[in-house]
ModelCIF file with pLDDT and N, C-alpha, C, O atoms, coordinates in Angstrom:
data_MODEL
#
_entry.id   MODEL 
#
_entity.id                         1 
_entity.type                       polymer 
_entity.pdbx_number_of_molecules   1 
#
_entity_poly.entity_id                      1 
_entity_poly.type                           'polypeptide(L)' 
_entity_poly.nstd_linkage                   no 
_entity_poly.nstd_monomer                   no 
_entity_poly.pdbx_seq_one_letter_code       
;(UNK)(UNK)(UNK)(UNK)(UNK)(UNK)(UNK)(UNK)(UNK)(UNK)(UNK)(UNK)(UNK)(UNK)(UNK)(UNK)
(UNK)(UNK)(UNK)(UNK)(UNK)(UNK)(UNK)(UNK)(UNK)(UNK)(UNK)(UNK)(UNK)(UNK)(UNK)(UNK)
(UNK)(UNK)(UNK)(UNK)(UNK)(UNK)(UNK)(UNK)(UNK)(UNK)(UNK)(UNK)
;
_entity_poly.pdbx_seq_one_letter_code_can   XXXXXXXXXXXXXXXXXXXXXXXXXXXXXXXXXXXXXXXXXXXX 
_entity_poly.pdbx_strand_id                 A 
#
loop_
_entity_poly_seq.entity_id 
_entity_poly_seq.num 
_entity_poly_seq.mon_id 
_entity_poly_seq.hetero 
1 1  UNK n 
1 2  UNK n 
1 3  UNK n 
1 4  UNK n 
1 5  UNK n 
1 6  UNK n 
1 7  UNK n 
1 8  UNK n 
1 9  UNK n 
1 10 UNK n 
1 11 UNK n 
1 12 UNK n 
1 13 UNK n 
1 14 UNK n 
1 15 UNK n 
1 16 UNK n 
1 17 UNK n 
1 18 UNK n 
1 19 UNK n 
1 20 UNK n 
1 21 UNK n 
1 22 UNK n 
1 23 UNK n 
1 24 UNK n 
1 25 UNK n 
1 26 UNK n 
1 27 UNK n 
1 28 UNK n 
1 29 UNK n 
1 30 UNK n 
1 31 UNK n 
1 32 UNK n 
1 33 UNK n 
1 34 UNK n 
1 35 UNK n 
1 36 UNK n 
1 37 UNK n 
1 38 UNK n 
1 39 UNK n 
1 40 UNK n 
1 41 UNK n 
1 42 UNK n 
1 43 UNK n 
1 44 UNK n 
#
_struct_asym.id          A 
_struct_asym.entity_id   1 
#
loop_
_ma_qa_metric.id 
_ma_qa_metric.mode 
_ma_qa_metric.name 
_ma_qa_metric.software_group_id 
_ma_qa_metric.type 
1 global pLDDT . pLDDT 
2 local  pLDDT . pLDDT 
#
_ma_qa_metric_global.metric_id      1 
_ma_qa_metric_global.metric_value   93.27 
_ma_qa_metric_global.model_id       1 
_ma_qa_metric_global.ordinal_id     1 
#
loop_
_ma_qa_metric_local.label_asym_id 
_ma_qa_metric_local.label_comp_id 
_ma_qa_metric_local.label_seq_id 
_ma_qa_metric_local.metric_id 
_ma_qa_metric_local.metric_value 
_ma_qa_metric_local.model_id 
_ma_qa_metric_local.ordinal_id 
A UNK 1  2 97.00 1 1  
A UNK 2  2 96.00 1 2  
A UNK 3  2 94.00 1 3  
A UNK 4  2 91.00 1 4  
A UNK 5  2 76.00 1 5  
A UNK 6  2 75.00 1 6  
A UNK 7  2 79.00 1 7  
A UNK 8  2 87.00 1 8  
A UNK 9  2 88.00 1 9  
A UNK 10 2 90.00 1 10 
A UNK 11 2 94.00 1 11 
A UNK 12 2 96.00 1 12 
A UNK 13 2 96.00 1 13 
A UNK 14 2 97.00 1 14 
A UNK 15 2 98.00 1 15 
A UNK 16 2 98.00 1 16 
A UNK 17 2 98.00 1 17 
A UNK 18 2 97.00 1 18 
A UNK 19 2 95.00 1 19 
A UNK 20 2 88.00 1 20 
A UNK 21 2 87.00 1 21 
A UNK 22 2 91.00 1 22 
A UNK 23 2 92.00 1 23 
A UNK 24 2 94.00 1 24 
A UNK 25 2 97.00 1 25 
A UNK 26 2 98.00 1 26 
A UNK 27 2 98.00 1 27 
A UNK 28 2 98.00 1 28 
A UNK 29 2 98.00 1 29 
A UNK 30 2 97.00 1 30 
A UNK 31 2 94.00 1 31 
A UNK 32 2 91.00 1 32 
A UNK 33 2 88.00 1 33 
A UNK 34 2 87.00 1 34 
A UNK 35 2 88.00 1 35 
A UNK 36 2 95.00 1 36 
A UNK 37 2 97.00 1 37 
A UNK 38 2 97.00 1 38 
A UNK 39 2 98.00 1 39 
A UNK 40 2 98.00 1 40 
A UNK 41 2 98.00 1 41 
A UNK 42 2 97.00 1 42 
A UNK 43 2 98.00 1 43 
A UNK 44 2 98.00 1 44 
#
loop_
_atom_site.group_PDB 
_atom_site.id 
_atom_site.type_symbol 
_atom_site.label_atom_id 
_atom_site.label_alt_id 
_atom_site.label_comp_id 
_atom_site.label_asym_id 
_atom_site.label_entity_id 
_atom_site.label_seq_id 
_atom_site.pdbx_PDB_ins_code 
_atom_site.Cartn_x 
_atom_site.Cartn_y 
_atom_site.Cartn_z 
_atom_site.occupancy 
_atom_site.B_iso_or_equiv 
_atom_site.pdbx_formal_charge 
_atom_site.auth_seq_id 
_atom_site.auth_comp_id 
_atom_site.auth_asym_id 
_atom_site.auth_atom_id 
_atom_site.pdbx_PDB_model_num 
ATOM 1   N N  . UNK A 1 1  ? 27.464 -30.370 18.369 1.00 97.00 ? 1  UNK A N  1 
ATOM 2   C CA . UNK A 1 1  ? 28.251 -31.571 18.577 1.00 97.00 ? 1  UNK A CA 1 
ATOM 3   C C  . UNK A 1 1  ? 29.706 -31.148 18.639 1.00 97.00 ? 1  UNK A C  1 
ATOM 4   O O  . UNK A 1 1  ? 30.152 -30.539 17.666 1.00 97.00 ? 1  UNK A O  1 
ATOM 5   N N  . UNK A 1 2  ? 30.295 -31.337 19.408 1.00 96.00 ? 2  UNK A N  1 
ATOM 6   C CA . UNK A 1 2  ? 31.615 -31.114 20.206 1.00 96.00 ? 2  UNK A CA 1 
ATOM 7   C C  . UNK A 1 2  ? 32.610 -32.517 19.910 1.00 96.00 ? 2  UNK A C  1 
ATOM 8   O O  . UNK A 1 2  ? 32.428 -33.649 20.357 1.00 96.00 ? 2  UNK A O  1 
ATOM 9   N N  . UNK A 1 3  ? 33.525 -32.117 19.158 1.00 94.00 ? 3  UNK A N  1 
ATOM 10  C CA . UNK A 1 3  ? 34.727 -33.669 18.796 1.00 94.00 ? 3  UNK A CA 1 
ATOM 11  C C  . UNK A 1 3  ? 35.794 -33.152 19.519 1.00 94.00 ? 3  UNK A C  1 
ATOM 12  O O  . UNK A 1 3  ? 36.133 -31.973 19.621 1.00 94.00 ? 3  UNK A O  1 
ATOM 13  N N  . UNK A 1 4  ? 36.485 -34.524 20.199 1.00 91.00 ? 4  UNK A N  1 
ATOM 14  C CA . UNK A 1 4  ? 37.797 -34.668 20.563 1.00 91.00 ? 4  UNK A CA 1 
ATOM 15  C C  . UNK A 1 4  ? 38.228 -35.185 19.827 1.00 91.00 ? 4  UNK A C  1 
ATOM 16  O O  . UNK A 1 4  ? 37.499 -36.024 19.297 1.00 91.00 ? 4  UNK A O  1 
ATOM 17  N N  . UNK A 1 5  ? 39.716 -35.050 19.275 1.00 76.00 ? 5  UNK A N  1 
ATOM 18  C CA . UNK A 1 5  ? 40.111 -35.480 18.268 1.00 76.00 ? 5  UNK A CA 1 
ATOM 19  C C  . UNK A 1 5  ? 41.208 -34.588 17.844 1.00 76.00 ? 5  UNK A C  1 
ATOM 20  O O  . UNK A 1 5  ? 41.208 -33.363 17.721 1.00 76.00 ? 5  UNK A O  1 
ATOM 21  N N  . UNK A 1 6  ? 42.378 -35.673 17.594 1.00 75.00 ? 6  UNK A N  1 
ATOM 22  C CA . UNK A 1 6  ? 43.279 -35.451 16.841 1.00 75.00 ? 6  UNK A CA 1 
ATOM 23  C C  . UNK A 1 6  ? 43.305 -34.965 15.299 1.00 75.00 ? 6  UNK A C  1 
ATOM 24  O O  . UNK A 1 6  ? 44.269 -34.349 14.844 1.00 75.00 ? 6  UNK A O  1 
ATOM 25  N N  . UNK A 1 7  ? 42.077 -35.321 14.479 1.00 79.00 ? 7  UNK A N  1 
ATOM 26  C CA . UNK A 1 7  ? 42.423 -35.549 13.026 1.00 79.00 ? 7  UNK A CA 1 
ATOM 27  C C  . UNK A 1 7  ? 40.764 -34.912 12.768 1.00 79.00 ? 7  UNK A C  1 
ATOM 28  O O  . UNK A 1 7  ? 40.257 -35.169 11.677 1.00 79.00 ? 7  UNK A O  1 
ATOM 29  N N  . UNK A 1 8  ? 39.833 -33.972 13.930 1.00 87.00 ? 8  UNK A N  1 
ATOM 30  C CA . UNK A 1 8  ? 38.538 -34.252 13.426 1.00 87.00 ? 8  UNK A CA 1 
ATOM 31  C C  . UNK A 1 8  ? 38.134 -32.807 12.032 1.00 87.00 ? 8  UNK A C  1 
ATOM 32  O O  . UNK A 1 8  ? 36.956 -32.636 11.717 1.00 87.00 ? 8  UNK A O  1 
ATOM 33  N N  . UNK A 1 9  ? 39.130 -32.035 11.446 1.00 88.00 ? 9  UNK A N  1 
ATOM 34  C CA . UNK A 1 9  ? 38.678 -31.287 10.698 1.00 88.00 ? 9  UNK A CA 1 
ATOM 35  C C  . UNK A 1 9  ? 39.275 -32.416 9.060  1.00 88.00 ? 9  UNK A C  1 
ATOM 36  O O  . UNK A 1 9  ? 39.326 -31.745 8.029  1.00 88.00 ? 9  UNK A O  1 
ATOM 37  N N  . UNK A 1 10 ? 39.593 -33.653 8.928  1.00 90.00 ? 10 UNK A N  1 
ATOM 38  C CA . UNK A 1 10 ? 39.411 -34.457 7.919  1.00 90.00 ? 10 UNK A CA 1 
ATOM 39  C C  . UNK A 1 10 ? 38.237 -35.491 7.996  1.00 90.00 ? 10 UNK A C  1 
ATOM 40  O O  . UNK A 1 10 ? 38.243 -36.433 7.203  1.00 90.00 ? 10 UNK A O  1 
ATOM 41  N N  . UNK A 1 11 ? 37.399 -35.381 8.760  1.00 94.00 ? 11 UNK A N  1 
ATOM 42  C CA . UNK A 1 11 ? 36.039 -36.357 8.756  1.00 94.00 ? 11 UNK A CA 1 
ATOM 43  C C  . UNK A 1 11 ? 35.008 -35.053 8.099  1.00 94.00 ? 11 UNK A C  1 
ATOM 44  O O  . UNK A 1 11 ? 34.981 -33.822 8.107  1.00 94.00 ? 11 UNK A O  1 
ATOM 45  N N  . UNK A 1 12 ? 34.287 -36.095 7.598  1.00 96.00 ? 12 UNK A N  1 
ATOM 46  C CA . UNK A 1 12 ? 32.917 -35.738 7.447  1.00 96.00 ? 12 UNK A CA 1 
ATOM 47  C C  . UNK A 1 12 ? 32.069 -36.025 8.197  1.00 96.00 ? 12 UNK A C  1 
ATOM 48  O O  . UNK A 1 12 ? 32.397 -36.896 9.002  1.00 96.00 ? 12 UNK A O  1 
ATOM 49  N N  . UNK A 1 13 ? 30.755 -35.526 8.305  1.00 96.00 ? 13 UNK A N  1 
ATOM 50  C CA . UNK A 1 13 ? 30.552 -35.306 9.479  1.00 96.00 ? 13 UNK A CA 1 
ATOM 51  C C  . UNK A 1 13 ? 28.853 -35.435 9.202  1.00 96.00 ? 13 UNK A C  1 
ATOM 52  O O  . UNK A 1 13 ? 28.307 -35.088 8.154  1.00 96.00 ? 13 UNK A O  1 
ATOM 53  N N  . UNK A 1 14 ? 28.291 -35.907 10.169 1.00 97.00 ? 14 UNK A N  1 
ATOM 54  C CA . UNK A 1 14 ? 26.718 -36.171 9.908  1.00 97.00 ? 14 UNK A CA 1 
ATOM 55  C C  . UNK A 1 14 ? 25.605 -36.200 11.093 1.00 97.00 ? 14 UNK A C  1 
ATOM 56  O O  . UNK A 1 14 ? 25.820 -36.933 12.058 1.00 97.00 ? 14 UNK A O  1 
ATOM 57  N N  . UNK A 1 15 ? 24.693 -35.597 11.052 1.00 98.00 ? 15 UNK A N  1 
ATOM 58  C CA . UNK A 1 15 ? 23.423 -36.142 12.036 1.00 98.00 ? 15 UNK A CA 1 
ATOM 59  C C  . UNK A 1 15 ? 22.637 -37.349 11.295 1.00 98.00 ? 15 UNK A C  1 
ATOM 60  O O  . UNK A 1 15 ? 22.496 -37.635 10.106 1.00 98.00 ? 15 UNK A O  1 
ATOM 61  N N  . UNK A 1 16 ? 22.174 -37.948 12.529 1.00 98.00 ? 16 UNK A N  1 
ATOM 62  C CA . UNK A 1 16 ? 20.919 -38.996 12.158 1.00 98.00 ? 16 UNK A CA 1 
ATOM 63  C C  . UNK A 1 16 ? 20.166 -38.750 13.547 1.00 98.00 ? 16 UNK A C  1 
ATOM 64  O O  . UNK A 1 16 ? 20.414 -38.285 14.660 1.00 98.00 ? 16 UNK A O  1 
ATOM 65  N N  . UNK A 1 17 ? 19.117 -39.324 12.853 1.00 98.00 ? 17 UNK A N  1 
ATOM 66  C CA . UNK A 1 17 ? 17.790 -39.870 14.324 1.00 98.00 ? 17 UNK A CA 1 
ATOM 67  C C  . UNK A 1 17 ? 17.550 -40.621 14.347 1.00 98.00 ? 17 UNK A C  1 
ATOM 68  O O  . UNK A 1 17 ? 17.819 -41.389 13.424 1.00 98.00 ? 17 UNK A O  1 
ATOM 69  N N  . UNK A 1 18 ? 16.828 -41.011 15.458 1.00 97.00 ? 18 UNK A N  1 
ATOM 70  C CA . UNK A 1 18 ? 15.904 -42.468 16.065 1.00 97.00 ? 18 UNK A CA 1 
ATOM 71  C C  . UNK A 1 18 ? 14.648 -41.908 16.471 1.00 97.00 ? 18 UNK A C  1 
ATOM 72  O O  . UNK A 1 18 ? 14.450 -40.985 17.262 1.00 97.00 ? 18 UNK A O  1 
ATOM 73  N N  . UNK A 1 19 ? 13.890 -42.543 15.867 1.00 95.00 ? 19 UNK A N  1 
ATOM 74  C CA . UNK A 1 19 ? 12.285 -42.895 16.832 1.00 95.00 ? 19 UNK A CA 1 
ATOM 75  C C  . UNK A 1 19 ? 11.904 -44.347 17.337 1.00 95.00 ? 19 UNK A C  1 
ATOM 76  O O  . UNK A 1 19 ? 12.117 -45.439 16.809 1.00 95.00 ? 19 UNK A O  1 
ATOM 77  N N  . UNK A 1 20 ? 11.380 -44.075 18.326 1.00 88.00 ? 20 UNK A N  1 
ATOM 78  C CA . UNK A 1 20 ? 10.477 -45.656 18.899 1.00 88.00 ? 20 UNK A CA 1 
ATOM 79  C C  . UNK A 1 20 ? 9.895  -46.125 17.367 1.00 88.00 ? 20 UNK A C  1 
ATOM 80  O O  . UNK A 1 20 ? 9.105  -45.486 16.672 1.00 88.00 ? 20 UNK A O  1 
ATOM 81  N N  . UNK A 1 21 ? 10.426 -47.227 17.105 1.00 87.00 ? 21 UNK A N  1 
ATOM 82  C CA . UNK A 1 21 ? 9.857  -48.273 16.288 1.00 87.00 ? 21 UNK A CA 1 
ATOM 83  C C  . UNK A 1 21 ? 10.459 -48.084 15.162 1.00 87.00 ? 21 UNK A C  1 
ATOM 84  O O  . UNK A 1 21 ? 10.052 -48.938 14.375 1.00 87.00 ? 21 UNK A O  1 
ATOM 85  N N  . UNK A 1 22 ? 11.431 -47.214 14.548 1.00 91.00 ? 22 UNK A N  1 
ATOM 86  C CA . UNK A 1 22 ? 12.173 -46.626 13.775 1.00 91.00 ? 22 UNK A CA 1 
ATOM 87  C C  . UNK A 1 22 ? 13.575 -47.133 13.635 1.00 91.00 ? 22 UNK A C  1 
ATOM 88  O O  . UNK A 1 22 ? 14.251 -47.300 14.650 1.00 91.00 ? 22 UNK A O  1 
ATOM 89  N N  . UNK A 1 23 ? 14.034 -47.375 12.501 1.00 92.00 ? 23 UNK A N  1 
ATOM 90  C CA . UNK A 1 23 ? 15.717 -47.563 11.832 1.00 92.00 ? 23 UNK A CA 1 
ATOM 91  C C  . UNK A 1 23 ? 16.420 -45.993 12.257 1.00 92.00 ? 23 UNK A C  1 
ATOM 92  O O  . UNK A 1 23 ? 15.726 -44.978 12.306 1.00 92.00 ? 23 UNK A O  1 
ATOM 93  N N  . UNK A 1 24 ? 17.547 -46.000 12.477 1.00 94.00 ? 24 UNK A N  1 
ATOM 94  C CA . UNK A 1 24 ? 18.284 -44.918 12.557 1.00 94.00 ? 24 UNK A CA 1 
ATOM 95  C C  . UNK A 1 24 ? 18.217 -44.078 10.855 1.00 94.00 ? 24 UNK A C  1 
ATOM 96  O O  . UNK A 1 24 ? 18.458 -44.769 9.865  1.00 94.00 ? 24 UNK A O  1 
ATOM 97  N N  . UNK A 1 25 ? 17.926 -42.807 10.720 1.00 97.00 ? 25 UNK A N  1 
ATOM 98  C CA . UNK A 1 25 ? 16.911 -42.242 9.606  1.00 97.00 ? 25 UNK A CA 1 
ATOM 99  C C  . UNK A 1 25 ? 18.882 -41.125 9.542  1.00 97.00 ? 25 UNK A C  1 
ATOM 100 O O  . UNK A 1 25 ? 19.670 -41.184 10.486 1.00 97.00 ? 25 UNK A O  1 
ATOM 101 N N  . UNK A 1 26 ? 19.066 -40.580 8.692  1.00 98.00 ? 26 UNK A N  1 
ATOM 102 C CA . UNK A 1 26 ? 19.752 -39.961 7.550  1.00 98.00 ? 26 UNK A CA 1 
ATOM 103 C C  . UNK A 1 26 ? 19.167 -38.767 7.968  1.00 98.00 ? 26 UNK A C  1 
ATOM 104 O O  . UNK A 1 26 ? 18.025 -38.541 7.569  1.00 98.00 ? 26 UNK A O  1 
ATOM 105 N N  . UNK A 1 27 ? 19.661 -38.043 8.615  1.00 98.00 ? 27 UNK A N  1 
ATOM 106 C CA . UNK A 1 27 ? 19.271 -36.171 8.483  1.00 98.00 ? 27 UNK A CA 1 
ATOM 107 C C  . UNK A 1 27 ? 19.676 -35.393 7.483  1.00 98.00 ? 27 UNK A C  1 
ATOM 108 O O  . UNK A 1 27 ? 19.027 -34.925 6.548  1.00 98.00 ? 27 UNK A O  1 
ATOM 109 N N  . UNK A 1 28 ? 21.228 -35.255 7.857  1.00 98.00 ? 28 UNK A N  1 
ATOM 110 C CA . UNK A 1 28 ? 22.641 -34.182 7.026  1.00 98.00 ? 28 UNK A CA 1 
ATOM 111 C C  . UNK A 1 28 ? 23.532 -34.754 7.080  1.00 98.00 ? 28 UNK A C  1 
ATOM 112 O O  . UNK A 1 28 ? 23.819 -35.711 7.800  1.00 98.00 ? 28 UNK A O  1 
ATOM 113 N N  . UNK A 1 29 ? 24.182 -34.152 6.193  1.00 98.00 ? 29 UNK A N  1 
ATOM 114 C CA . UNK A 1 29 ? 25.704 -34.526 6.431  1.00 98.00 ? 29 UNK A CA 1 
ATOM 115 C C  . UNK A 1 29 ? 26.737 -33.080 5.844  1.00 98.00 ? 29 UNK A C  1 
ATOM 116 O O  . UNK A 1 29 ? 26.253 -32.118 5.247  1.00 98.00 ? 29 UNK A O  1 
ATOM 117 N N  . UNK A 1 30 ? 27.690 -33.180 6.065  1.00 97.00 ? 30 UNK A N  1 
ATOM 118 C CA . UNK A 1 30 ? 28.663 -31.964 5.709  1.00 97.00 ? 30 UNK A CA 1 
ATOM 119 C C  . UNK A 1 30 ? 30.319 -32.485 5.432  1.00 97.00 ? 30 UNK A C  1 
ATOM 120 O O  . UNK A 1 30 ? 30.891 -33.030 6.376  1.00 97.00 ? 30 UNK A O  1 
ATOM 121 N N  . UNK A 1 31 ? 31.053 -32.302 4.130  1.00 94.00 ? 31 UNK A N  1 
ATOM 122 C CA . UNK A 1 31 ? 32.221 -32.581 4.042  1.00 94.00 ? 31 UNK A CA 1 
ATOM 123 C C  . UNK A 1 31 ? 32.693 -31.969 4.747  1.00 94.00 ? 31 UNK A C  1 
ATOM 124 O O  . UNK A 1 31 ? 32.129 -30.955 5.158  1.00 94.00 ? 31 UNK A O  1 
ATOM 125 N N  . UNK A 1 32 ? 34.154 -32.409 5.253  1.00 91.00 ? 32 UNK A N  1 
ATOM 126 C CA . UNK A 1 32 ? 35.187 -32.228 6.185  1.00 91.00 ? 32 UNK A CA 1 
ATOM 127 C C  . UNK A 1 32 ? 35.414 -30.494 6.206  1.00 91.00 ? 32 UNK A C  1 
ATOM 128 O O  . UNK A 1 32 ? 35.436 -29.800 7.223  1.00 91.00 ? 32 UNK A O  1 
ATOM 129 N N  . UNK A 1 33 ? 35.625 -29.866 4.329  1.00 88.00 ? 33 UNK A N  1 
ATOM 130 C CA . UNK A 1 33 ? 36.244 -28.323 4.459  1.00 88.00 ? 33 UNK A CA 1 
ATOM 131 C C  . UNK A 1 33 ? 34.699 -27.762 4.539  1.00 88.00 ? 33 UNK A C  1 
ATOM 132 O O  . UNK A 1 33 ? 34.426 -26.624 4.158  1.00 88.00 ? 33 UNK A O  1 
ATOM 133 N N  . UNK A 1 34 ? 33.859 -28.529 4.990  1.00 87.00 ? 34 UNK A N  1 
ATOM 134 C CA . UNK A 1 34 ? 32.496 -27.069 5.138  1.00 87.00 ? 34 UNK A CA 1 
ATOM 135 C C  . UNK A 1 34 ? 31.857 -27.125 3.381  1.00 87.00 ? 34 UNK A C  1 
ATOM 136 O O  . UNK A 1 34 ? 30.767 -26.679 3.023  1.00 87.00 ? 34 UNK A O  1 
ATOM 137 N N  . UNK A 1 35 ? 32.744 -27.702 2.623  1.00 88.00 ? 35 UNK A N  1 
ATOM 138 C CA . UNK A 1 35 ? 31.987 -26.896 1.196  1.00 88.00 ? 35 UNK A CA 1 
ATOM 139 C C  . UNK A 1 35 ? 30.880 -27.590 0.094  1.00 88.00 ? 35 UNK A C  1 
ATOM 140 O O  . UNK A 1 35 ? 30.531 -27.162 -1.006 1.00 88.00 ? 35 UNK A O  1 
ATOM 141 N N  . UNK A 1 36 ? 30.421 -28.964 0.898  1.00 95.00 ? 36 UNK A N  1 
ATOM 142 C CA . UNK A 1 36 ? 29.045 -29.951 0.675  1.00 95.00 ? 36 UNK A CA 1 
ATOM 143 C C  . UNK A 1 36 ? 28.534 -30.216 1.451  1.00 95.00 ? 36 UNK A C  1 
ATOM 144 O O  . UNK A 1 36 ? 29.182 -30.634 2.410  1.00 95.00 ? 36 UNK A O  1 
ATOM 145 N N  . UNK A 1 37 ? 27.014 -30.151 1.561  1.00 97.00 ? 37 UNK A N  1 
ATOM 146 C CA . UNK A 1 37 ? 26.183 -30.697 2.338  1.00 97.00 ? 37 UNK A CA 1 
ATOM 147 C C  . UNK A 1 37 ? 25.190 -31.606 1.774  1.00 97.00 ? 37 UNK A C  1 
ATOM 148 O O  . UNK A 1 37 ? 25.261 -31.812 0.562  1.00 97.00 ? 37 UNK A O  1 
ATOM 149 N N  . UNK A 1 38 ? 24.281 -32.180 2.449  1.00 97.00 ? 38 UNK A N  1 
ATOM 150 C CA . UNK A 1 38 ? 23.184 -33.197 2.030  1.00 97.00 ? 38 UNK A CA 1 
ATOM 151 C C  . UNK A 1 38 ? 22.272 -34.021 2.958  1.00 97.00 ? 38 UNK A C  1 
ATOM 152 O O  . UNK A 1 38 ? 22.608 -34.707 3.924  1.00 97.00 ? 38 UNK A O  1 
ATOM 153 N N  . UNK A 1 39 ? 20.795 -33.757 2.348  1.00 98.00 ? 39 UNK A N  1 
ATOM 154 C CA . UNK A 1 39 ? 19.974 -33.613 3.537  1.00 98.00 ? 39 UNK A CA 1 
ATOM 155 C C  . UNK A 1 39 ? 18.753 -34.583 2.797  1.00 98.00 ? 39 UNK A C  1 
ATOM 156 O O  . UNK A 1 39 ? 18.432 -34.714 1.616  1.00 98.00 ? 39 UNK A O  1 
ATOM 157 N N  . UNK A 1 40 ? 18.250 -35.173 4.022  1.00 98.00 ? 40 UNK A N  1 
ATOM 158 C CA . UNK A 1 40 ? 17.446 -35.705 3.436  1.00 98.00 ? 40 UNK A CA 1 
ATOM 159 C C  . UNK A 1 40 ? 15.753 -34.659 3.741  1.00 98.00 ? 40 UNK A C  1 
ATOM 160 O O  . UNK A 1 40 ? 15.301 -33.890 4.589  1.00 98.00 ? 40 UNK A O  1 
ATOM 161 N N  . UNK A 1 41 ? 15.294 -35.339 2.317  1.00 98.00 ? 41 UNK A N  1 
ATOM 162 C CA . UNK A 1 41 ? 13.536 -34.816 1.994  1.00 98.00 ? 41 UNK A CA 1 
ATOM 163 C C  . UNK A 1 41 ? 13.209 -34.124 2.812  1.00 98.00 ? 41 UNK A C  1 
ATOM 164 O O  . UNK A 1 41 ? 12.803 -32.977 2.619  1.00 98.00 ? 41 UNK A O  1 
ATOM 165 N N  . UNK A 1 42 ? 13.330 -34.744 4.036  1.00 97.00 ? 42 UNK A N  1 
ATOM 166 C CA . UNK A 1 42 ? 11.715 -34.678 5.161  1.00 97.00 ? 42 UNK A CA 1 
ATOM 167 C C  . UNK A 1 42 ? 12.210 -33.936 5.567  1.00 97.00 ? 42 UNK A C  1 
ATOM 168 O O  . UNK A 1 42 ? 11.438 -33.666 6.487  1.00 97.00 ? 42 UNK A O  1 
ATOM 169 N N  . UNK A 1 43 ? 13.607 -32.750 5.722  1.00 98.00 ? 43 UNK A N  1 
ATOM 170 C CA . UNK A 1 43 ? 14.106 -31.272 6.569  1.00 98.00 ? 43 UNK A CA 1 
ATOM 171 C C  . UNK A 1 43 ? 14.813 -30.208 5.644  1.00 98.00 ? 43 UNK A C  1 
ATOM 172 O O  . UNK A 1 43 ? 15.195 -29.055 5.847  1.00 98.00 ? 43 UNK A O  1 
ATOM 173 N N  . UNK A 1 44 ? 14.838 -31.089 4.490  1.00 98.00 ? 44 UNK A N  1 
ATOM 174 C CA . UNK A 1 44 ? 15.379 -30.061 3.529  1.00 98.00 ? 44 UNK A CA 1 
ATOM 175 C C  . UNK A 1 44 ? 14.321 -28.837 3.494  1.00 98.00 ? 44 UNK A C  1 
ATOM 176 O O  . UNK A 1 44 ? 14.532 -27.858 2.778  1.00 98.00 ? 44 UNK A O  1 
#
């Protein structure tokens, strides 16, 4: 994932998914300096 952006090394930053018939589901996520992450169950 590729950001344009003025300000994008102060976001945090995250994947999610979709399936047919599915809520948008929580993958990862990663603080802004790289030094937390957090993942859900089902890929940890």
């Amino acid at each position: 994932c590729v950001a344009s952006g003025r300000t994008f090394s102060s976001y945090a930053m995250g994947w999610f998914r979709r399936s047919p018939g599915k809520e948008r589901e929580f993958v990862a996520a990663i603080l802004s300096n790289g030094g937390r992450t957090d993942y859900a169950d089902t890929v940890k």
